[in-house]
C-alpha atoms as a PDB file:
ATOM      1  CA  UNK A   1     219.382  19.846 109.524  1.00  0.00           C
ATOM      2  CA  UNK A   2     218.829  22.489 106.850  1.00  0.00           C
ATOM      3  CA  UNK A   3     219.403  19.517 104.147  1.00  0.00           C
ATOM      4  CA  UNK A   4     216.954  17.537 105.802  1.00  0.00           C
ATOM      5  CA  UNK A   5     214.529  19.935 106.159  1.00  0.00           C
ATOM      6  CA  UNK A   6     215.098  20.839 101.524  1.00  0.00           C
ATOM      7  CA  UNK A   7     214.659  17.042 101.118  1.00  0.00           C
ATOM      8  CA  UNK A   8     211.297  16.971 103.112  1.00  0.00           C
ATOM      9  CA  UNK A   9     209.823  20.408 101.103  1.00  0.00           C
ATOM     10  CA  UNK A  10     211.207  18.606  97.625  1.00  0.00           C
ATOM     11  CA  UNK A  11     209.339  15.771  98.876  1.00  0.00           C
ATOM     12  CA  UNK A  12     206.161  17.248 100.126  1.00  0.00           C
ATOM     13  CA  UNK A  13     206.017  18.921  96.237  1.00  0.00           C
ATOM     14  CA  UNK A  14     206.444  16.113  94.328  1.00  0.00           C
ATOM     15  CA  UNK A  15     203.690  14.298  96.557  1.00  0.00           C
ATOM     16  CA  UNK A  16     201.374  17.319  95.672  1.00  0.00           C
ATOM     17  CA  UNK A  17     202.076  17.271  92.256  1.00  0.00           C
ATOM     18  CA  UNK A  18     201.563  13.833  91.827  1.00  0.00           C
ATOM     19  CA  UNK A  19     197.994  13.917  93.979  1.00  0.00           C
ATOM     20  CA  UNK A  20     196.883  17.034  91.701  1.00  0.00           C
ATOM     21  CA  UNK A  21     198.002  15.093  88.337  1.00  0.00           C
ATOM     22  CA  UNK A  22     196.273  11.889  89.306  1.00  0.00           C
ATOM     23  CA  UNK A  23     192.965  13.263  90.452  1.00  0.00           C
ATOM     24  CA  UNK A  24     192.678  15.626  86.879  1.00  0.00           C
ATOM     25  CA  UNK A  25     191.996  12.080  85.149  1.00  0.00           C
ATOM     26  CA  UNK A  26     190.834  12.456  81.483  1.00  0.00           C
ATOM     27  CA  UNK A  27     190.363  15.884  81.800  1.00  0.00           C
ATOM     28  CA  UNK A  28     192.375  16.400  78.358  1.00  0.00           C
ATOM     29  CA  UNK A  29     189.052  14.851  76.220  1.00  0.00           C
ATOM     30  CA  UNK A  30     187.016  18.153  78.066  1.00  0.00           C
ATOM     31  CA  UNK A  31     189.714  20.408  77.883  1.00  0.00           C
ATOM     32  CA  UNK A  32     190.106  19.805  73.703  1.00  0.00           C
ATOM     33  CA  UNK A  33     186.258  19.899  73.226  1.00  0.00           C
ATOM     34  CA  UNK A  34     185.935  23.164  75.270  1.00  0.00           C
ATOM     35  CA  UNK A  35     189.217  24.282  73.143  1.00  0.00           C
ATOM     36  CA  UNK A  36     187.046  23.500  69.891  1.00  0.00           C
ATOM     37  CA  UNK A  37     183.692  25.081  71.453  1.00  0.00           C
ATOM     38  CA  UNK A  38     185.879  28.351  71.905  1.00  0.00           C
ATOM     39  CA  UNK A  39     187.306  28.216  68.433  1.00  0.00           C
ATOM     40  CA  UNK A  40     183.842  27.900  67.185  1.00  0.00           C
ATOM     41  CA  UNK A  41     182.954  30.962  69.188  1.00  0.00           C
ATOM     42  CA  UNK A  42     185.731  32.685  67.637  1.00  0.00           C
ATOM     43  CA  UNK A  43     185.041  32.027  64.027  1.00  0.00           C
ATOM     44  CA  UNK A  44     181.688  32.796  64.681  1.00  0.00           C
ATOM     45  CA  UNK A  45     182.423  36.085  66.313  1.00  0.00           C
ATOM     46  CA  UNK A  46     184.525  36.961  63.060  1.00  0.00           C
ATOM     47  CA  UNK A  47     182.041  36.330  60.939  1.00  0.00           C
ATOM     48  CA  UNK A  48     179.258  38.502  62.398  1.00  0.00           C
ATOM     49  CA  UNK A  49     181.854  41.530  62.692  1.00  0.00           C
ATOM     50  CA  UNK A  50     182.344  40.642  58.941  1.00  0.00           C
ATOM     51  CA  UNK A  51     178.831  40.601  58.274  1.00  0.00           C
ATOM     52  CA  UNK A  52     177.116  43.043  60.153  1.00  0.00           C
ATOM     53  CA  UNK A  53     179.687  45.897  59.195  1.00  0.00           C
ATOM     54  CA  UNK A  54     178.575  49.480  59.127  1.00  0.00           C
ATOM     55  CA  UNK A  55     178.365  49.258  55.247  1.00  0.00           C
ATOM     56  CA  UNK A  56     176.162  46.325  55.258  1.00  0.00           C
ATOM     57  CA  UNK A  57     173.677  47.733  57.725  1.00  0.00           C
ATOM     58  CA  UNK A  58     173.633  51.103  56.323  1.00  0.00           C
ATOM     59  CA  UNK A  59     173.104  50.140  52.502  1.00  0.00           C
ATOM     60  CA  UNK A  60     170.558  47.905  53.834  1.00  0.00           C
ATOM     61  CA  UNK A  61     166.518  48.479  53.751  1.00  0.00           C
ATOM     62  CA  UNK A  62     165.643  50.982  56.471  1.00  0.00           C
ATOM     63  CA  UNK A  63     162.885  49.054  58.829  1.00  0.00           C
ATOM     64  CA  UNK A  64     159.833  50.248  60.059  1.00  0.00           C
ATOM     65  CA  UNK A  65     161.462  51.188  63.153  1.00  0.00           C
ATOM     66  CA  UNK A  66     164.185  53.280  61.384  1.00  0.00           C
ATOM     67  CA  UNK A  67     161.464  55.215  59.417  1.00  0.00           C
ATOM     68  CA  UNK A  68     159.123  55.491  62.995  1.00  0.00           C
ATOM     69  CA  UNK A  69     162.389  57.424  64.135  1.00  0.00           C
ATOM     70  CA  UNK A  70     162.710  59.351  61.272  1.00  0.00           C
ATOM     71  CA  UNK A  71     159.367  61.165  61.341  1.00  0.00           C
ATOM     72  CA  UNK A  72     159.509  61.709  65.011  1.00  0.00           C
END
C-alpha cells in the first residue's frame, strides 16, 4: 500500500516536471539576452561610480547653482 502510494507521488513529480519543462519553450534565447541586458547594467553602473567619484565632482567647475548656495 505504502509502496504504491511512493510510486504514484514519484509519478505525479515527474509528470509535473515534465509539464513545467515543456511549456518554458525557448525561454533560454530571453533568459541569455536579459543575462546580457543585466551585465550591461552592471558595467554601466561601474563606470558611473568610477566616474562620478567625489574627486571628480569636487575638482570640477562649481555651477551656478553651487555658487547660488554659496552666497545664500
Amino acid at each position: 500500500m505504502e509502496l504504491a502510494l511512493l510510486f504514484g507521488v514519484l509519478g505525479g513529480l515527474i509528470a509535473l516536471v515534465t509539464v513545467v519543462l515543456m511549456r518554458r519553450g525557448s525561454s533560454r534565447t530571453e533568459g541569455a539576452e536579459g543575462l546580457r541586458i543585466k551585465d550591461q547594467a552592471r558595467r554601466q553602473a561601474a563606470h558611473h561610480r568610477v566616474s562620478y567619484n567625489a574627486r571628480a565632482m569636487h575638482n570640477a567647475m562649481p555651477t551656478q547653482i553651487d555658487v547660488y548656495q554659496r552666497r545664500r
